[in-house]
Protein backbone atom coordinates (compact mmCIF):
# COMPACT_ATOMS: atom_id res chain seq x y z
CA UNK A 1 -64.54 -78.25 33.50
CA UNK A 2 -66.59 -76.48 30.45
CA UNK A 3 -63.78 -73.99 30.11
CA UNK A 4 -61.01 -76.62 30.47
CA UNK A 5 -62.44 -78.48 27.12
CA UNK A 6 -63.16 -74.90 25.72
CA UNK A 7 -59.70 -74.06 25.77
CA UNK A 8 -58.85 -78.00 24.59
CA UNK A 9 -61.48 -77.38 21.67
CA UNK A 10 -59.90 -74.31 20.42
CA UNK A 11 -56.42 -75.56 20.73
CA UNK A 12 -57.47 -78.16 18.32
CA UNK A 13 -59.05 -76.07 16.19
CA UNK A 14 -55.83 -73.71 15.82
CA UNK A 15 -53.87 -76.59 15.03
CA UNK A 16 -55.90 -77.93 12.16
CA UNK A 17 -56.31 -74.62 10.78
CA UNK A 18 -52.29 -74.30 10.75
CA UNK A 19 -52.28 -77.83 9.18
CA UNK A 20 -54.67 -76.78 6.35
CA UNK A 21 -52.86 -73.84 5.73
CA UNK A 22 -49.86 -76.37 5.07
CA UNK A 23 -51.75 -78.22 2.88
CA UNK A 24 -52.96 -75.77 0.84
CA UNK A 25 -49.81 -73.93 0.59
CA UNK A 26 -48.33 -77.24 -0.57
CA UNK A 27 -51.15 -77.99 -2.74
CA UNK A 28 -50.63 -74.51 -4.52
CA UNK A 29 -46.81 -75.21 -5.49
CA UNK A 30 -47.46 -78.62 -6.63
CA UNK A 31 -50.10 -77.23 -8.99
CA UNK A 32 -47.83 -74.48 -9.88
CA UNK A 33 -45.11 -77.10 -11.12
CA UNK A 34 -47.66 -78.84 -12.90
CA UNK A 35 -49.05 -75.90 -14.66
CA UNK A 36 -45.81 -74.93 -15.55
CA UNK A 37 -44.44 -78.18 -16.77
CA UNK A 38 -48.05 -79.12 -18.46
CA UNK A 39 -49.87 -76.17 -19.51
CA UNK A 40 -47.25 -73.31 -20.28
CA UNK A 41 -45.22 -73.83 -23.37
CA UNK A 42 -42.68 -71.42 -24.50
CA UNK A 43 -43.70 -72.27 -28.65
CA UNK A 44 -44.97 -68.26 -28.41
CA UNK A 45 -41.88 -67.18 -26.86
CA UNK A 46 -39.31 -69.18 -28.55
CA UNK A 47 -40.88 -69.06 -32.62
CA UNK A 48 -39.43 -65.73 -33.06
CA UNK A 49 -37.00 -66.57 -36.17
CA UNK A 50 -36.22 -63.31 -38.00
CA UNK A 51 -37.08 -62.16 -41.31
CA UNK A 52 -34.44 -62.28 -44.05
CA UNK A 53 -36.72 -59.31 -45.61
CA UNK A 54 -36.23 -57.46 -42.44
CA UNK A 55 -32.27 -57.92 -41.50
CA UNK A 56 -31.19 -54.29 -42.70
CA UNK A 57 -27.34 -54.63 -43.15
CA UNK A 58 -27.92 -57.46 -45.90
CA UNK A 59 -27.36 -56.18 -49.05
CA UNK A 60 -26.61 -59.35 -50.96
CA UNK A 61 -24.77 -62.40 -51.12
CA UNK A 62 -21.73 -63.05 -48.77
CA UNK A 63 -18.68 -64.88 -49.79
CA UNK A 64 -16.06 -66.52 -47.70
CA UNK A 65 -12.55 -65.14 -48.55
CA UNK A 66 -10.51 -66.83 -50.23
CA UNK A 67 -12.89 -69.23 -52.04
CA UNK A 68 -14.11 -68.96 -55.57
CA UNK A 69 -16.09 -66.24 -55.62
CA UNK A 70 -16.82 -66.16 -59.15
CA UNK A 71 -18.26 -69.65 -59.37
CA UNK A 72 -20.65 -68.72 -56.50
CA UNK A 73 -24.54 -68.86 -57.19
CA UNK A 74 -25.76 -65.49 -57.45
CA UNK A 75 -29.67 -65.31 -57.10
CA UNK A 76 -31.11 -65.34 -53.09
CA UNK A 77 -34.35 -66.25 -54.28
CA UNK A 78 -36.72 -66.84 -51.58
CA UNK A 79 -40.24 -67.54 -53.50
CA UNK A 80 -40.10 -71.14 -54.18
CA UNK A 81 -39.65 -71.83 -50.40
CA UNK A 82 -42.94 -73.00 -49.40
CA UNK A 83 -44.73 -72.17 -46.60
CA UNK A 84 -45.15 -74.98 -43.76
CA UNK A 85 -47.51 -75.09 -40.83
CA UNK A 86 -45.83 -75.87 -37.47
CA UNK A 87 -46.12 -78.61 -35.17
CA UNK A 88 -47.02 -75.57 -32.42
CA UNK A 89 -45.83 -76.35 -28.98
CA UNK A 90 -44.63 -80.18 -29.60
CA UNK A 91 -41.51 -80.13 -31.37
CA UNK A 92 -38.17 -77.50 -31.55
CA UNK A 93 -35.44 -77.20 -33.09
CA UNK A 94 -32.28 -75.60 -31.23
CA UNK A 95 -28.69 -74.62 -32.59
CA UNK A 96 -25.77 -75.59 -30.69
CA UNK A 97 -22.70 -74.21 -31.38
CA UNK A 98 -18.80 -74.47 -30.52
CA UNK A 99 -16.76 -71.49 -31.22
CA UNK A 100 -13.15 -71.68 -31.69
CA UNK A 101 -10.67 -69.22 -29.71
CA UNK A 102 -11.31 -66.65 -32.33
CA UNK A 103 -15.00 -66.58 -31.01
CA UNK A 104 -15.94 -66.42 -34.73
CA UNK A 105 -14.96 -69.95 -36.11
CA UNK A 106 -17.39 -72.27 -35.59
CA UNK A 107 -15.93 -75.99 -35.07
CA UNK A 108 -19.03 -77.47 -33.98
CA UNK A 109 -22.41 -76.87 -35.45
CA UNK A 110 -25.39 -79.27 -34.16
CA UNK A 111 -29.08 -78.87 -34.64
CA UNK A 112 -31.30 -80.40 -31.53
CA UNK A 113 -34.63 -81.39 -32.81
CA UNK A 114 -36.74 -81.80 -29.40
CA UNK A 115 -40.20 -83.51 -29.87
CA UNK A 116 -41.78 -82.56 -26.49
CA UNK A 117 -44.95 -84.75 -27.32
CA UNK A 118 -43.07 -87.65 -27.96
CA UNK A 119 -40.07 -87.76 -25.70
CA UNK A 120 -37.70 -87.75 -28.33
CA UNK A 121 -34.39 -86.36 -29.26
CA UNK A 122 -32.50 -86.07 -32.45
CA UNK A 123 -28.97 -84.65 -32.40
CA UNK A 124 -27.14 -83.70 -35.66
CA UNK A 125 -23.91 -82.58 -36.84
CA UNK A 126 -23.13 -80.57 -39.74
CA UNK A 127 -19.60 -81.43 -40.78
CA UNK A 128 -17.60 -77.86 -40.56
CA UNK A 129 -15.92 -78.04 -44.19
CA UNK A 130 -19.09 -78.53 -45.57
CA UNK A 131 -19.46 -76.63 -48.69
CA UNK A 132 -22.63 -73.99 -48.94
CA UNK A 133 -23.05 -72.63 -52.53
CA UNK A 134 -26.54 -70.99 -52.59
CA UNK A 135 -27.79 -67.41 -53.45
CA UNK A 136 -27.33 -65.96 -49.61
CA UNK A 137 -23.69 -67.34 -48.60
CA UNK A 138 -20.85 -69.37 -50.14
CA UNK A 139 -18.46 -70.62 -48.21
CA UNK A 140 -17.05 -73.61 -45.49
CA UNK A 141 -20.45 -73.47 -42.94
CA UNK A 142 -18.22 -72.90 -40.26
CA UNK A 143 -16.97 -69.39 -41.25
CA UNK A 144 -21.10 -68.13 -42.12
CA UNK A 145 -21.24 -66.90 -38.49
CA UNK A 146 -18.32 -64.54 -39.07
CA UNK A 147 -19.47 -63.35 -42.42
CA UNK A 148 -22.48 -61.99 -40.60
CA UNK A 149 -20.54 -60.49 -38.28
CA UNK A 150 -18.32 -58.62 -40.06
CA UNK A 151 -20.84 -57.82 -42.38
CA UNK A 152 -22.53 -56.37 -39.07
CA UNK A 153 -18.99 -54.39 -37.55
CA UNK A 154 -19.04 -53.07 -41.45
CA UNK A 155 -22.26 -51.57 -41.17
CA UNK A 156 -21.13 -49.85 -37.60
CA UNK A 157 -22.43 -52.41 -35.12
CA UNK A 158 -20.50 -53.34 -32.16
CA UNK A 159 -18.66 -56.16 -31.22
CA UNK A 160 -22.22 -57.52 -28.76
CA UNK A 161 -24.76 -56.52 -31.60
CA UNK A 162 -22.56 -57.55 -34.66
CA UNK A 163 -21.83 -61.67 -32.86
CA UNK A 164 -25.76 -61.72 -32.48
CA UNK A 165 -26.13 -60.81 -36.33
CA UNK A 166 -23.21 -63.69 -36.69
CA UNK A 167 -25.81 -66.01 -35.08
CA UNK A 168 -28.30 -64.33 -36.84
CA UNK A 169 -27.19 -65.32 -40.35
CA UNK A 170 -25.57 -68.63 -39.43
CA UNK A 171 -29.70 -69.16 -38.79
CA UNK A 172 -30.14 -68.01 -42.18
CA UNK A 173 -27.84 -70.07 -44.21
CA UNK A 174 -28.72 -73.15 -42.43
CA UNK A 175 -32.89 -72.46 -42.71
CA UNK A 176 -32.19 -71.46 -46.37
CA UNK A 177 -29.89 -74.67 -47.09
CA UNK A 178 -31.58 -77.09 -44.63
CA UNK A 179 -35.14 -76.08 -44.35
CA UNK A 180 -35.17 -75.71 -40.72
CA UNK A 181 -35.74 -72.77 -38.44
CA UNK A 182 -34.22 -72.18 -35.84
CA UNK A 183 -36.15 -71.60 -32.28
CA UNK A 184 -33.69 -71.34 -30.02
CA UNK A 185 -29.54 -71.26 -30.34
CA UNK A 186 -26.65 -72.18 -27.76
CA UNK A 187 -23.44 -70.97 -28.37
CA UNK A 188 -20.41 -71.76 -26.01
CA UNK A 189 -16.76 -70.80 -26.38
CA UNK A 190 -13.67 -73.41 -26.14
CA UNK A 191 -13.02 -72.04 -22.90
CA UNK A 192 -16.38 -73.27 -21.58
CA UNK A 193 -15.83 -76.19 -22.80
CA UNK A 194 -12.99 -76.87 -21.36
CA UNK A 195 -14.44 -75.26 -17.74
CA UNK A 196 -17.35 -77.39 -18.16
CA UNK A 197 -15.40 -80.62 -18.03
CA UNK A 198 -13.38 -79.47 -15.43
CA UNK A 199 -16.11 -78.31 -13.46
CA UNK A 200 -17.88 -82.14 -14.06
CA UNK A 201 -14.76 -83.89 -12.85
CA UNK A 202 -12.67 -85.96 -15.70
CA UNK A 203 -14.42 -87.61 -18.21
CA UNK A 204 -13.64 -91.34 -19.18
CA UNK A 205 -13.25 -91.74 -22.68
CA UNK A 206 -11.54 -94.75 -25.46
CA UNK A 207 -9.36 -92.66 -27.31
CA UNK A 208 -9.15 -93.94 -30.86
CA UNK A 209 -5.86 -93.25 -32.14
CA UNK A 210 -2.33 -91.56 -31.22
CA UNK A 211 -3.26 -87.78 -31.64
CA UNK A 212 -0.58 -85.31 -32.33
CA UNK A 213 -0.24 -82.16 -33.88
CA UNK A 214 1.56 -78.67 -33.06
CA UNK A 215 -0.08 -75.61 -35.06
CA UNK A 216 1.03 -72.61 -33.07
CA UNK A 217 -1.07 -70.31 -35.16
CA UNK A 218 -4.17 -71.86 -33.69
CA UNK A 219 -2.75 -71.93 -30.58
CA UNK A 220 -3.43 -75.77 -30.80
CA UNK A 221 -1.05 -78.66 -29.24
CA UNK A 222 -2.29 -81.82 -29.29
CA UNK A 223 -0.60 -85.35 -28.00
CA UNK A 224 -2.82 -88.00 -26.69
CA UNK A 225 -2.44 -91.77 -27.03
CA UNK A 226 -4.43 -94.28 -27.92
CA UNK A 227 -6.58 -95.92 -25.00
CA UNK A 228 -9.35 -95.43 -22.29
CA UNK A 229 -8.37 -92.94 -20.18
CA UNK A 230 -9.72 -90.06 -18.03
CA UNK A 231 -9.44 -86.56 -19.76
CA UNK A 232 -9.41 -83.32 -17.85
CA UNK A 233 -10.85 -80.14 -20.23
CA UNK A 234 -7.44 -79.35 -21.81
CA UNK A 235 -7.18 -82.63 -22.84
CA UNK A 236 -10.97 -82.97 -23.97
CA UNK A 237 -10.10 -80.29 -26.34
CA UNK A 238 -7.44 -81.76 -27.34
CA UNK A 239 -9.43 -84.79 -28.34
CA UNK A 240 -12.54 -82.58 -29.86
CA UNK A 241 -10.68 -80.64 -31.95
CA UNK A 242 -7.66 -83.44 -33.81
CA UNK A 243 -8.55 -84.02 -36.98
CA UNK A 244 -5.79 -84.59 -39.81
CA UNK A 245 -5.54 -88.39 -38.85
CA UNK A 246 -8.76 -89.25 -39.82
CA UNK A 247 -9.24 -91.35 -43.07
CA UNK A 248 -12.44 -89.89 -43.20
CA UNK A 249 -11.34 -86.16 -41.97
CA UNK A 250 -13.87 -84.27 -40.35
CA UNK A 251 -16.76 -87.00 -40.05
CA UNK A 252 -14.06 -89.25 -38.51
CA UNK A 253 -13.73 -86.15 -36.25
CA UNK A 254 -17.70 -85.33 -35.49
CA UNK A 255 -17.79 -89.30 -34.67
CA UNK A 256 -15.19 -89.11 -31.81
CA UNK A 257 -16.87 -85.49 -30.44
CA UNK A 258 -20.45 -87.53 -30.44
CA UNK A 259 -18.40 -90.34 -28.56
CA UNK A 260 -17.35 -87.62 -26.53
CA UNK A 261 -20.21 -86.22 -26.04
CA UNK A 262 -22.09 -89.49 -24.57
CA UNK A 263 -19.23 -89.76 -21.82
CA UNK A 264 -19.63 -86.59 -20.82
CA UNK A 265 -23.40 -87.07 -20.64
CA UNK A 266 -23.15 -90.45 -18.97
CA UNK A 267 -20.42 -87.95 -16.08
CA UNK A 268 -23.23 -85.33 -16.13
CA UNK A 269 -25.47 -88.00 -14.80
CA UNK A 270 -23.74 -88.76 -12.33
CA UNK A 271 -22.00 -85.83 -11.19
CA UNK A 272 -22.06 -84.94 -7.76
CA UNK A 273 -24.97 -81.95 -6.50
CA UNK A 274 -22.05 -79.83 -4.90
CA UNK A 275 -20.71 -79.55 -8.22
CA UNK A 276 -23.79 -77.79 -10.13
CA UNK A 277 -22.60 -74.03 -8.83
CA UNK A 278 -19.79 -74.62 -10.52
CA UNK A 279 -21.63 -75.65 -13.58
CA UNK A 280 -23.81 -72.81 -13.44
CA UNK A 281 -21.09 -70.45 -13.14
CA UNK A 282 -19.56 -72.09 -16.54
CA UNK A 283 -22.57 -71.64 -18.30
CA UNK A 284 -23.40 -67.99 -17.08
CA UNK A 285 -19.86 -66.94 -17.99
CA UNK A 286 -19.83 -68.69 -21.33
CA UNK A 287 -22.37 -69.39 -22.76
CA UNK A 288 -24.52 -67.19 -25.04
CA UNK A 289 -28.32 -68.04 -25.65
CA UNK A 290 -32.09 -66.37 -26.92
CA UNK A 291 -33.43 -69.13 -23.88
CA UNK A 292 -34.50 -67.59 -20.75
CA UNK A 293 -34.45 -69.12 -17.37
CA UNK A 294 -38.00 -70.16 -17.39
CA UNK A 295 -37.13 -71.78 -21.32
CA UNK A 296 -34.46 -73.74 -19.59
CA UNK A 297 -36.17 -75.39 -16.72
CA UNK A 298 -39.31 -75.90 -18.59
CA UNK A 299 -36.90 -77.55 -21.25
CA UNK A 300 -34.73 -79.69 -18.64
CA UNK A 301 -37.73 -80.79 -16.98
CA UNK A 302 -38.70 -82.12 -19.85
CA UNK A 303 -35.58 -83.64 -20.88
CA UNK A 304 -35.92 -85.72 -18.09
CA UNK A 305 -38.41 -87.61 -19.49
CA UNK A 306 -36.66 -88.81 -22.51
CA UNK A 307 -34.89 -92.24 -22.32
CA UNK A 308 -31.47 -92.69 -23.65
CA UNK A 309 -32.94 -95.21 -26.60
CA UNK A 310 -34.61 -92.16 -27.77
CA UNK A 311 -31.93 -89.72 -28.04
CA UNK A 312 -30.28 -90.30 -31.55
CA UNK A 313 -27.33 -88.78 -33.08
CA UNK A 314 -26.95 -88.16 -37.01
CA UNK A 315 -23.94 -87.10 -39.34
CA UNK A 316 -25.00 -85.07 -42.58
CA UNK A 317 -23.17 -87.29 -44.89
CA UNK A 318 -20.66 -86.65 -47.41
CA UNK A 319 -17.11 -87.11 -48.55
CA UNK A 320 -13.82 -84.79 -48.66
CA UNK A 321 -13.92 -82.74 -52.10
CA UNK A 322 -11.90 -79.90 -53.56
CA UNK A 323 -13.50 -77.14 -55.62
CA UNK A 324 -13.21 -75.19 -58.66
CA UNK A 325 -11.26 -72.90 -57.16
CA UNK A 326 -8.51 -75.49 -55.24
CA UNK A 327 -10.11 -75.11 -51.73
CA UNK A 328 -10.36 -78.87 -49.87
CA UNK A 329 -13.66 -79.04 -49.00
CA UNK A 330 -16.71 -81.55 -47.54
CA UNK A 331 -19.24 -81.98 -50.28
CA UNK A 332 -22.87 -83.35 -49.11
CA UNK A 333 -24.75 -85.70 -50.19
CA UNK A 334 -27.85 -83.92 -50.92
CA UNK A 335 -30.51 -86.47 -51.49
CA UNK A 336 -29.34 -88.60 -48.44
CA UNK A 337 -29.08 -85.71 -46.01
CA UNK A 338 -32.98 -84.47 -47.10
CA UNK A 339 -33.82 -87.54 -46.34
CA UNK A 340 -32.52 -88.00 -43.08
CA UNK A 341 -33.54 -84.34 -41.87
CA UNK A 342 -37.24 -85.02 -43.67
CA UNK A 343 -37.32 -88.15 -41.11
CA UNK A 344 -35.85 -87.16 -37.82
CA UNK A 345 -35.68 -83.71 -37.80
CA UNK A 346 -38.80 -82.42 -39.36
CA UNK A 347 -41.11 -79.94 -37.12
CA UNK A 348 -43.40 -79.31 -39.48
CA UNK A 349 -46.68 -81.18 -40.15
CA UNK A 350 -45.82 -81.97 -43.83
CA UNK A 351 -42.66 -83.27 -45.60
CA UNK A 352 -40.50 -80.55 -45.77
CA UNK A 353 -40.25 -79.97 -49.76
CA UNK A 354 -37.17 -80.60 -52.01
CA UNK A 355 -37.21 -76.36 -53.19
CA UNK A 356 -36.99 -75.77 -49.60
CA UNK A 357 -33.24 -77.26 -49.88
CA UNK A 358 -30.59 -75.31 -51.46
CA UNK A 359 -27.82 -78.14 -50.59
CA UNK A 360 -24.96 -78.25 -53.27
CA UNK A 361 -23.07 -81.06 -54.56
CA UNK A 362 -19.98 -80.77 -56.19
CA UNK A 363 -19.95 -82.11 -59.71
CA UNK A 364 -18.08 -84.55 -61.05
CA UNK A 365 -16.89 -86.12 -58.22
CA UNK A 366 -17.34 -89.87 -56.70
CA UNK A 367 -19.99 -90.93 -54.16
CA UNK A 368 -18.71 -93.24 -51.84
CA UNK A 369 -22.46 -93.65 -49.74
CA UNK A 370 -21.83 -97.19 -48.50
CA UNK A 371 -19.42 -95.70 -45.95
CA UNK A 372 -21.92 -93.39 -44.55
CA UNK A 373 -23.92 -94.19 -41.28
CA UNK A 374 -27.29 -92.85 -42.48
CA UNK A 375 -29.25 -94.51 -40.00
CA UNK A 376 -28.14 -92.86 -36.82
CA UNK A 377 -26.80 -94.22 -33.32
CA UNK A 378 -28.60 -93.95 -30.02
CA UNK A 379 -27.27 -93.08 -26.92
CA UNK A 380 -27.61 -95.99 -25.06
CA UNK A 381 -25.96 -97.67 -28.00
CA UNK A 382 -23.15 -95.15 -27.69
CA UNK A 383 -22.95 -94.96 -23.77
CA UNK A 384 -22.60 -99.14 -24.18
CA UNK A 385 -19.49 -98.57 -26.46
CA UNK A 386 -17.79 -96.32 -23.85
């Protein structure tokens, strides 16, 4: 009998150890996700903007080709840019950007302003005709990425190195016009794009007007009707990129990609979990980034916790323009856009000062503000319009 509950004893014993071991084991990857998620922040990893001093192929202004060269400013003067503590570890500011099938083009450029501590999101688009006259780069915005890189393939950099320096100095001309670094940058290709909707299933989407145009240089052919209908990632290029039937040319044009953009994040939502290996294959084949994998869960994770009525989407505002020098442009409004980035895209603990803004206005030409949204739209509010 005493070695019958002997042997019943120990059996119990074994089994409660095994069940501890569970629960610690258990108990160690919760805290792990916790740690990770609470305690480790990325702010050390991800701060690492580069110094104009430092960037060794820059010997001076760059100028677009094509545009008036001799009108453009001509002192980089970097002294009156004050200094700004950051908001360390609470708030980010990413560049997102959509490269045309040159690769060097840039048809979308977005800045993502995250504010971890808050749960917040701001999302906004810098028209690509918009004018930059300032002592580092003159020029349309969206060709500042391919200055840098061919200022990079001139100075005997390779076709990798010299697209980073594109990034690179796309950074540069929006910190020195804007006054916001960059921490982080996301650059995909059209053919991503299109792969990504693909690879999400078709996206539903109110298509505001007939769109048609045939430009075989650009390899672009676009004809889409007016209506809600389901768009596969041709088509959703299509869609992204029309833009001569605008009245209000390329802001008409960022409006539909943001209404774009909300249907494809209302899909992504719902998008079935057999389809995220093809997602991640999309992104690993075209997608170019400084974020590592550990930046992009930590990130995500924390995405989750923001609620579509905080997510809003801006529109630097301005109106179509044509320079000195004959080129149809989109002139800025400078006061209104400081103000907006001052108020929802600020990651600094001060106001970010007016000499730290090198945004040019055209002269002498009208300011039609009234027809600018400067207030922003959420995403529910856009989601609800889809």
């Amino acid at each position: 009998m005493d070695k019958i509950s002997a042997k019943k004893t120990a059996g119990l014993t074994a089994a409660k150890i095994v069940f501890l071991v569970f629960l610690s084991l258990l108990f160690l990857l919760f805290l792990g996700i916790w740690v990770f998620l609470n305690v480790y922040n990325p702010s050390s990893e991800l701060l690492d903007f580069p110094d104009l001093d430092e960037w060794d192929f820059l010997a001076g202004a760059f100028i677009e080709h094509g545009m008036e060269g001799e009108n453009r400013a001509e002192n980089l003067d970097l002294s009156d840019m004050v200094n700004i503590d950051r908001k360390q570890g609470d708030s980010f500011i990413f560049l997102i950007v959509g490269r045309d099938e040159s690769g060097f083009l840039t048809d979308v450029i977005m800045l993502l302003h995250f504010n971890v501590k808050d749960s917040k999101i701001a999302l906004l688009s810098i028209p690509r005709d918009s004018w930059i006259n300032n002592g580092l780069y003159t020029g349309r915005i969206n060709a500042a990425l391919s200055s840098g890189f061919n200022a990079a393939r001139r100075a005997g950099k390779d076709r990798d190195e010299s697209f980073l320096d594109g990034i690179t100095f796309l950074r540069h001309v929006i910190r020195f016009t804007f006054g916001l670094p960059t921490d982080g940058y996301i650059s995909m290709d059209l053919a991503g794009f299109r792969a990504l909707v693909d690879a999400v299933g078709k996206v539903e989407v109110d298509v505001p007007q007939d769109m048609f145009c045939s430009d075989p240089l650009q390899n672009l052919h676009i004809n889409l009707k007016k209506g809600l209908q389901e768009l596969d990632g041709r088509q959703a290029e299509q869609l992204v990129r029309f833009r001569s039937g605008y009245v209000d040319a390329d802001i008409g044009r960022i409006r539909t990609q943001q209404r774009f953009l909300a249907a494809l994040a209302r899909k992504m939502i719902r998008f079935d979990t057999r389809q995220m290996r093809n997602i991640s294959d999309v992104l690993a084949t075209h997608v170019t980034t400084n974020l590592t994998a550990g930046h992009i869960v930590w990130f995500a994770a924390k995405v989750t916790e923001v609620g579509l009525e905080n997510i809003i989407m801006h529109t630097l505002p301005g109106e179509a323009a044509v320079t000195s020098g004959g080129a149809s442009v989109l002139s800025l409004y400078a006061p209104e856009s400081i103000n907006i980035i001052n108020e929802h895209y600020n990651p600094f603990l001060e106001e970010i000062p007016e000499n730290n803004f090198k945004i040019y206005e055209i002269p002498n030409h009208r300011r039609y503000i009234q027809y600018a949204n400067l207030d922003g739209i959420t995403m529910d509010s856009f989601m609800g319009t889809q």
